[in-house]
C-alpha atoms as a PDB file:
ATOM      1  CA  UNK A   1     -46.176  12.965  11.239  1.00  0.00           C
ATOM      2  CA  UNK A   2     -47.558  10.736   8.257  1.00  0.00           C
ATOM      3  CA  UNK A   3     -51.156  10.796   9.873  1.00  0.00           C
ATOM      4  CA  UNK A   4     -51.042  14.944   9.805  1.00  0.00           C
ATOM      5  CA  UNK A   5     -49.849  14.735   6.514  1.00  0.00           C
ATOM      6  CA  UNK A   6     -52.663  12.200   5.695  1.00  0.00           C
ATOM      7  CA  UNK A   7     -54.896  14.198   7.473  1.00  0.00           C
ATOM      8  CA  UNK A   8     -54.057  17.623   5.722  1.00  0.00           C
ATOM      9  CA  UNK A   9     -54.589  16.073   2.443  1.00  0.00           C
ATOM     10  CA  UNK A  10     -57.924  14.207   3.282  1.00  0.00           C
ATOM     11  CA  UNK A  11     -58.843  18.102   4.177  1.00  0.00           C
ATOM     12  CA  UNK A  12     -57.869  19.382   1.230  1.00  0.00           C
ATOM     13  CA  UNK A  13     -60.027  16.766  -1.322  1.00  0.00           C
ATOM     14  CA  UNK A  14     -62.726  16.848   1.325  1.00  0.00           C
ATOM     15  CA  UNK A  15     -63.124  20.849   0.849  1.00  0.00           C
ATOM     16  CA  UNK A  16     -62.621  20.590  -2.851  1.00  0.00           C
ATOM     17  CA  UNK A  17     -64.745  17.968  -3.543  1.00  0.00           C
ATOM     18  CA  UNK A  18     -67.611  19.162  -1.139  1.00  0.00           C
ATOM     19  CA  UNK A  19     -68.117  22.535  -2.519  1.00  0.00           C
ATOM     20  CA  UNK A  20     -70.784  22.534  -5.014  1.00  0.00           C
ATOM     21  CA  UNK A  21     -72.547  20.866  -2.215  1.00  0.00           C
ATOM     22  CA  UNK A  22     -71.767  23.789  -0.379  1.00  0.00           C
ATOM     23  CA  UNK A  23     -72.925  26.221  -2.341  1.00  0.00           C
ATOM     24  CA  UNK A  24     -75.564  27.385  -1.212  1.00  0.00           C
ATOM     25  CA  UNK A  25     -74.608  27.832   2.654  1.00  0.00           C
ATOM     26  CA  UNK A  26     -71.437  29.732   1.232  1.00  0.00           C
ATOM     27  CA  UNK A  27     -70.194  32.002  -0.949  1.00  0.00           C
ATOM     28  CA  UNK A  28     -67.686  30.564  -3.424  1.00  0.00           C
ATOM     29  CA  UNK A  29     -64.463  32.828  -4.989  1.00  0.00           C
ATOM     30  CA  UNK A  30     -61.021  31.606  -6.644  1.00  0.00           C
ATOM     31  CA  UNK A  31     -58.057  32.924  -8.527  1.00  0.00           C
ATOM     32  CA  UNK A  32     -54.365  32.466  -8.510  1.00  0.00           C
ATOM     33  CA  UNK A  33     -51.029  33.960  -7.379  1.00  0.00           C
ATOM     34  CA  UNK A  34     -47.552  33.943  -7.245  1.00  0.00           C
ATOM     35  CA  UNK A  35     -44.903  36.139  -5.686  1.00  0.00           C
ATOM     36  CA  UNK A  36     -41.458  35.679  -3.833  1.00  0.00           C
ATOM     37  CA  UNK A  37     -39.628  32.745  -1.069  1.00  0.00           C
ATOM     38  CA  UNK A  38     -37.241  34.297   1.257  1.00  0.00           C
ATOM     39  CA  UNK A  39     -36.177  30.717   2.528  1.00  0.00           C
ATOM     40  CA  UNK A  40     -33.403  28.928   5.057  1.00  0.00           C
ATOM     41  CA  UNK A  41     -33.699  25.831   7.038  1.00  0.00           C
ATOM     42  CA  UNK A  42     -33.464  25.564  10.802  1.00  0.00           C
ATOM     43  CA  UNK A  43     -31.272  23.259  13.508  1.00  0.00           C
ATOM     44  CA  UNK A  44     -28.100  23.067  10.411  1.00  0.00           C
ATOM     45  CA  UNK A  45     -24.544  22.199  11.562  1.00  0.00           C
ATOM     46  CA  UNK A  46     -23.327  24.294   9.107  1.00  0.00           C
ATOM     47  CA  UNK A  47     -23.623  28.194   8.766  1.00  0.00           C
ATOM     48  CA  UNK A  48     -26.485  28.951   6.664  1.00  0.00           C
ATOM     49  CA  UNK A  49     -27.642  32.054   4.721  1.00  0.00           C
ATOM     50  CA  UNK A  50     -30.955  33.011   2.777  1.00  0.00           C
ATOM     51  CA  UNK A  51     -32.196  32.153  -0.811  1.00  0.00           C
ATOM     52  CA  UNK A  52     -34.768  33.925  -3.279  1.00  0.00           C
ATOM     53  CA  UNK A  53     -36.931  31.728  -4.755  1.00  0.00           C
ATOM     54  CA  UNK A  54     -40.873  31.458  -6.376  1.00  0.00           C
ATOM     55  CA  UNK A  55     -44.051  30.228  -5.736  1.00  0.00           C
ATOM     56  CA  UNK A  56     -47.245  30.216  -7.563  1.00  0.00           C
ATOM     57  CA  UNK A  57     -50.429  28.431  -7.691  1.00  0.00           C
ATOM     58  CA  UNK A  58     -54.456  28.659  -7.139  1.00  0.00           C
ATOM     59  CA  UNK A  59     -57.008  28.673  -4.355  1.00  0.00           C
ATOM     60  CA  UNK A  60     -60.462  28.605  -3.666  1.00  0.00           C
ATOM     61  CA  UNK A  61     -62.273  30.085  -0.624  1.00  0.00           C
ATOM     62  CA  UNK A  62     -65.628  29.106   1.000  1.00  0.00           C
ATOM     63  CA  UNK A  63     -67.178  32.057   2.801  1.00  0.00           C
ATOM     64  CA  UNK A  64     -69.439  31.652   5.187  1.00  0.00           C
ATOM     65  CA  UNK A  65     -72.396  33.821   4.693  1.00  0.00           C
ATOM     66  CA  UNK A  66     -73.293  34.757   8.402  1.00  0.00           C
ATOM     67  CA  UNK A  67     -69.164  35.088   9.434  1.00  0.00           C
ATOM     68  CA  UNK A  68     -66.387  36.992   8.545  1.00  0.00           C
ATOM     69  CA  UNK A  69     -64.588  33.079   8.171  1.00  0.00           C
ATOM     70  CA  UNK A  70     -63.474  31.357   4.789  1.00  0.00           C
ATOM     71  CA  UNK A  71     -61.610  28.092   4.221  1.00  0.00           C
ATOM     72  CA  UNK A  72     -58.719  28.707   2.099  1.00  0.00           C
ATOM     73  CA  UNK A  73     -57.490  25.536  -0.001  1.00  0.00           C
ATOM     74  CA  UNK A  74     -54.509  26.324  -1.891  1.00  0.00           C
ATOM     75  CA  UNK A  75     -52.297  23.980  -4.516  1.00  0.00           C
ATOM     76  CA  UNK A  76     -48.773  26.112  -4.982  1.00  0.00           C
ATOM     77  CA  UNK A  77     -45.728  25.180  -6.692  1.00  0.00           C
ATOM     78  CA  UNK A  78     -42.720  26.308  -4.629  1.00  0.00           C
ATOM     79  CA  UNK A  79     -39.263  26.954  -4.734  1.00  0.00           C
ATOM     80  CA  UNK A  80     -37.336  27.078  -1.272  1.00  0.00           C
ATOM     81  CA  UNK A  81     -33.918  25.950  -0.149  1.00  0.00           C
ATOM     82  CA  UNK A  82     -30.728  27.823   1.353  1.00  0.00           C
ATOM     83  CA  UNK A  83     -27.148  28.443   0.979  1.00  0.00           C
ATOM     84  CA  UNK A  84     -24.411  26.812   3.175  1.00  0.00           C
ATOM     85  CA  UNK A  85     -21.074  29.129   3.897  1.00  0.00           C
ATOM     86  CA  UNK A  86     -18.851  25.975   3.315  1.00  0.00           C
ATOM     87  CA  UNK A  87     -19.375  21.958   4.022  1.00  0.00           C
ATOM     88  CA  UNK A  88     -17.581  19.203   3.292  1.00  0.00           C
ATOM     89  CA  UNK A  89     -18.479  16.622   0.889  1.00  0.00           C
ATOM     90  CA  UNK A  90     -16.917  13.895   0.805  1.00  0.00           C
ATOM     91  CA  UNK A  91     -12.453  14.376   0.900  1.00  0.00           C
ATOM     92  CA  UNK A  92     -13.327  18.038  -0.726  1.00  0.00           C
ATOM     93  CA  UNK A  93     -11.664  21.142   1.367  1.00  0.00           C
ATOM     94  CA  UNK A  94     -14.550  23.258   2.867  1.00  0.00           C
ATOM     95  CA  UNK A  95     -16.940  25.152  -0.307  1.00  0.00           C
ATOM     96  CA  UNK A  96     -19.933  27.200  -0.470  1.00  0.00           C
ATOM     97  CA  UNK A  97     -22.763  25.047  -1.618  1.00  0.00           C
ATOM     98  CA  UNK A  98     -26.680  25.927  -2.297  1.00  0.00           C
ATOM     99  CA  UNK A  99     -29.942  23.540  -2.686  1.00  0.00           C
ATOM    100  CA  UNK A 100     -33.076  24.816  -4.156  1.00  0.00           C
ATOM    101  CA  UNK A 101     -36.244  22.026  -3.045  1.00  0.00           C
ATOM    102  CA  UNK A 102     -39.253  22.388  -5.559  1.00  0.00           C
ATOM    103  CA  UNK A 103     -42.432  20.925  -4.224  1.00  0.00           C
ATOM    104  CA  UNK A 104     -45.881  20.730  -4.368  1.00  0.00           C
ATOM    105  CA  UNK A 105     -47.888  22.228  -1.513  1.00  0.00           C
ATOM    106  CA  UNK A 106     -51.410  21.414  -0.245  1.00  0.00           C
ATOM    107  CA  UNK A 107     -52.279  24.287   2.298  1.00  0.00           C
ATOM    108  CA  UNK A 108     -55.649  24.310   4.088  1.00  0.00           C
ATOM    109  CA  UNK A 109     -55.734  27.858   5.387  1.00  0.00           C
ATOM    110  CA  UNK A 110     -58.592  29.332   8.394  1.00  0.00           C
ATOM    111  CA  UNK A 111     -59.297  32.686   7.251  1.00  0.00           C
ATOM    112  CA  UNK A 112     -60.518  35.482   9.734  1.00  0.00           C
ATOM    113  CA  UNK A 113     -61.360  38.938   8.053  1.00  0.00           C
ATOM    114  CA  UNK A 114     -61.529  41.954  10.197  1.00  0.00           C
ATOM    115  CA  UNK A 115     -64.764  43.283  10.572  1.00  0.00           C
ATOM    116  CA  UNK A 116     -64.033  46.862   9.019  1.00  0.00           C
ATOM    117  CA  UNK A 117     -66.601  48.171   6.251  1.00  0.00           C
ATOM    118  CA  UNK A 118     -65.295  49.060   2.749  1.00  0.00           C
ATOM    119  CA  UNK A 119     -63.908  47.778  -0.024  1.00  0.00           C
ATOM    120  CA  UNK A 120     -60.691  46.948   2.024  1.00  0.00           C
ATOM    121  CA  UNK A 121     -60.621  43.820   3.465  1.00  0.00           C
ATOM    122  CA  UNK A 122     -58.000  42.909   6.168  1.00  0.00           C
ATOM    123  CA  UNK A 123     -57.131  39.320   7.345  1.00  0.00           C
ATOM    124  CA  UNK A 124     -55.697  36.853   9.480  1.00  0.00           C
ATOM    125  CA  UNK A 125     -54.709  33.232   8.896  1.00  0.00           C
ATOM    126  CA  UNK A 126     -53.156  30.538   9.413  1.00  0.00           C
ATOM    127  CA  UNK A 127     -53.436  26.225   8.527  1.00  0.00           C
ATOM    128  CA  UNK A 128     -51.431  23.225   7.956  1.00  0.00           C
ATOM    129  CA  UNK A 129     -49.848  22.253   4.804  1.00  0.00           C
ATOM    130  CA  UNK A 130     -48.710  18.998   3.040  1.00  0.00           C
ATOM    131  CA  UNK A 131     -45.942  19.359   0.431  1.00  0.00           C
ATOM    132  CA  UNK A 132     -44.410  17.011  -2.441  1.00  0.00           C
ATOM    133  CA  UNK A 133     -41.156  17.372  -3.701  1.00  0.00           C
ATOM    134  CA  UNK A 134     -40.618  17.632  -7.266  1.00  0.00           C
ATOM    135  CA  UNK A 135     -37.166  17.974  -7.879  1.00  0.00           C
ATOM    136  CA  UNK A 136     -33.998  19.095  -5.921  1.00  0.00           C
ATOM    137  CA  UNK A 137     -30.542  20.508  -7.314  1.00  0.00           C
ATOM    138  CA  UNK A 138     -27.596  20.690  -5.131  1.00  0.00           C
ATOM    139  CA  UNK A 139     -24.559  22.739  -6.128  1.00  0.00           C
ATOM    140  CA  UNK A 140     -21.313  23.018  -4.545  1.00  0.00           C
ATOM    141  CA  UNK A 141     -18.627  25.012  -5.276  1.00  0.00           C
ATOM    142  CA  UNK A 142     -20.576  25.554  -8.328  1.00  0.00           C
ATOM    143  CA  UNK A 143     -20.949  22.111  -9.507  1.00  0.00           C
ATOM    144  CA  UNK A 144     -23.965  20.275  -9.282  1.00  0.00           C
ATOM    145  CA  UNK A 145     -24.108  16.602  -7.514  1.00  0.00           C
ATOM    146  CA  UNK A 146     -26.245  14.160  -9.636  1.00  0.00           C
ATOM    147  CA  UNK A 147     -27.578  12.247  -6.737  1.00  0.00           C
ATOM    148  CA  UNK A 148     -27.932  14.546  -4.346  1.00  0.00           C
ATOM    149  CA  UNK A 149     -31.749  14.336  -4.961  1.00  0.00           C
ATOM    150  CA  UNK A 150     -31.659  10.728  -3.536  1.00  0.00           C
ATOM    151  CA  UNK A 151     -30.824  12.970   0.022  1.00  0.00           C
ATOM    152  CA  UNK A 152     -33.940  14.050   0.979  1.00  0.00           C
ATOM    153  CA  UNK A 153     -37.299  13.156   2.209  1.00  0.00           C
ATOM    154  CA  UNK A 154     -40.490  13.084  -1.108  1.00  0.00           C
ATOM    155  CA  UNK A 155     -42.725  14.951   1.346  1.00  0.00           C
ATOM    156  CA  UNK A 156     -42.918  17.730   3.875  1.00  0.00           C
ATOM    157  CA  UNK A 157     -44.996  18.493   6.397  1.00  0.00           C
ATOM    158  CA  UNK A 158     -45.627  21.987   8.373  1.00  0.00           C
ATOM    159  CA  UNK A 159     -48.134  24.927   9.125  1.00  0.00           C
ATOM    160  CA  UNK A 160     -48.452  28.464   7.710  1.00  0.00           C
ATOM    161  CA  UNK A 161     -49.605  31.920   9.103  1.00  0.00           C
ATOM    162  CA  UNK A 162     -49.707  35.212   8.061  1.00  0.00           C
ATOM    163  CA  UNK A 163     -51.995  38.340   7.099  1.00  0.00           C
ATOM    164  CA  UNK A 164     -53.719  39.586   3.921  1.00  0.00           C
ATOM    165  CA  UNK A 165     -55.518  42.508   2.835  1.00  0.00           C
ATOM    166  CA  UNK A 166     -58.095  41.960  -0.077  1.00  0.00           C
ATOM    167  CA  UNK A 167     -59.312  44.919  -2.051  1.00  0.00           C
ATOM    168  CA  UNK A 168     -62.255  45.027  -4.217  1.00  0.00           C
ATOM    169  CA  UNK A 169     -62.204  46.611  -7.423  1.00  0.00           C
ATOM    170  CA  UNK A 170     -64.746  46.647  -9.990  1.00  0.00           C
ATOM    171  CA  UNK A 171     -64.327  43.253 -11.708  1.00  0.00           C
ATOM    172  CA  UNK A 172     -62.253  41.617  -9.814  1.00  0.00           C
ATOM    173  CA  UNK A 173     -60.615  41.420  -6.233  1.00  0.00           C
ATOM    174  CA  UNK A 174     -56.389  42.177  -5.243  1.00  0.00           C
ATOM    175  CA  UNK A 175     -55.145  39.930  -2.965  1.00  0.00           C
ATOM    176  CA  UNK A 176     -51.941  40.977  -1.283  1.00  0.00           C
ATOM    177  CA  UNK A 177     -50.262  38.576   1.312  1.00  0.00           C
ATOM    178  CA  UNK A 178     -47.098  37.437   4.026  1.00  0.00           C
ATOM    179  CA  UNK A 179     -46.500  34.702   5.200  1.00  0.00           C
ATOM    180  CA  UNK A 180     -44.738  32.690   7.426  1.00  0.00           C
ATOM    181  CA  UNK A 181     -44.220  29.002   6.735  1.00  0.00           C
ATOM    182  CA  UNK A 182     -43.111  26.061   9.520  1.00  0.00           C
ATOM    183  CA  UNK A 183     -41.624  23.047   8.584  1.00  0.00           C
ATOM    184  CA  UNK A 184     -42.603  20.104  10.858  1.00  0.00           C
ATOM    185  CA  UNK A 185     -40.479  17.416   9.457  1.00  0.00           C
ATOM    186  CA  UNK A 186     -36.817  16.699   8.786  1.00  0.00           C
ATOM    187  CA  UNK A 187     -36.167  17.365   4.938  1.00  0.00           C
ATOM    188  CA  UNK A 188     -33.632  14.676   4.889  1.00  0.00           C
ATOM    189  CA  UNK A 189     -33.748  11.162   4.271  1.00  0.00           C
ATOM    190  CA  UNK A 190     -34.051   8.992   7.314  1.00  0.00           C
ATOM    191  CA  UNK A 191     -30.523   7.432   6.646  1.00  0.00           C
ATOM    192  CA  UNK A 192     -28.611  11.048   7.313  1.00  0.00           C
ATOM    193  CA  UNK A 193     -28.190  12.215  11.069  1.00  0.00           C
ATOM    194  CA  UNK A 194     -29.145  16.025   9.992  1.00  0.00           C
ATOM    195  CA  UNK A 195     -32.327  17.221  11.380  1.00  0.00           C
ATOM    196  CA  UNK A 196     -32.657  20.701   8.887  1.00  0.00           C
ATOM    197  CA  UNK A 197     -36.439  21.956   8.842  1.00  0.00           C
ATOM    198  CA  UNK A 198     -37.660  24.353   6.318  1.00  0.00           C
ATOM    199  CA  UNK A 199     -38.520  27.962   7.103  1.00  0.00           C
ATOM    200  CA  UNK A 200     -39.849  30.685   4.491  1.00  0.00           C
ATOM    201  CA  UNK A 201     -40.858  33.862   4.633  1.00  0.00           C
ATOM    202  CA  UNK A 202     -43.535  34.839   1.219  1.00  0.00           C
ATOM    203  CA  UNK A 203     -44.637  37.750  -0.187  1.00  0.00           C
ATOM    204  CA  UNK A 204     -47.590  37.206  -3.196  1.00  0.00           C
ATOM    205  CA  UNK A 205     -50.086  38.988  -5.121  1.00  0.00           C
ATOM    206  CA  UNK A 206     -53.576  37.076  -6.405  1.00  0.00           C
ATOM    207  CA  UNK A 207     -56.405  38.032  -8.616  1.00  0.00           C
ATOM    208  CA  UNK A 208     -59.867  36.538  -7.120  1.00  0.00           C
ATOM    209  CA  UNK A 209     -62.807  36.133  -9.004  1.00  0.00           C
END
């Protein structure tokens, strides 16, 4: 799982770096969005529910001139995490308790359009995704635990997929998107027994330029 993760990021500064190199065999557009995390984790011994959260960030794309095909690198800040119907914690009775996980994600996203004519731009796609936490809060029954940061793995690891729909207008582009996003790797620290992965469900909107 560390060489993926080693491997998505070495994609990631290879397609950043690389692009004014690339300019001329593609066609080079960025902006930024931000939107909504629908998030829970997976495989939990305890009942789990759904959490709002945020993301936002930028991205660049590389389109290739001849093919309806751009690669998609992305740096987002996200906010993902779930609530737990009651655990125990220690010699507590059963309580409701909630994390929220910020990290830093690194997607590298494959980017098919559909080959319809118009300003209307439909998409598939789909990549893996490196992600650094930044900071963690853990609540329960609506008192935060100091350490609870000291839990959980600094990285995570998984893949994303979804579809778009980009819409010209006359400056600059919409981009409207959902996706789905795969944890690969445990969020907590090797010395727990858990084995929670991260799942989200996004909704964004982005400017391109």
């Amino acid at each position: 799982m560390k060489l993926l993760k080693t491997v998505t990021l070495a994609l990631f500064l290879l397609v950043v770096f690389s692009a004014p190199r690339q300019a001329e065999a593609q066609l080079l557009d960025y902006g930024f969005r931000a939107g909504m995390n629908i998030s829970s984790v997976t495989n939990s011994v305890y009942r789990t529910d759904f959490m709002n959260g945020y993301h936002f960030g930028i991205f660049a794309s590389y389109n290739f001139r001849f093919l309806p095909i751009a690669i998609q690198p992305e740096m987002i800040y996200s906010q993902m995490g779930t609530k737990y119907d009651e655990i125990v914690l220690g010699f507590q009775s059963p309580r409701p308790a909630t994390v929220r996980m910020n990290y830093i994600q690194l997607p590298v996203l494959l980017k098919a359009y559909l080959p319809i004519p118009g300003p209307v731009r439909p998409n598939l796609f789909g990549g893996p995704y490196a992600g650094f936490r930044s900071g963690t809060t853990f609540s329960i029954g609506g008192q935060e635990v100091p350490q609870a940061g000291d839990w959980y793995r600094d990285s995570d690891f998984g893949f994303m997929a979804g579809i778009g729909v980009r819409v010209r207008l006359m400056v600059v582009d919409l981009d409207l998107e959902a996706r789905l996003q795969y944890g690969l790797e445990n969020i907590f620290d090797e010395q727990f027994e858990y084995d929670e992965k991260h799942r989200v469900l996004s909704f964004s909107a982005g400017i391109v330029f």
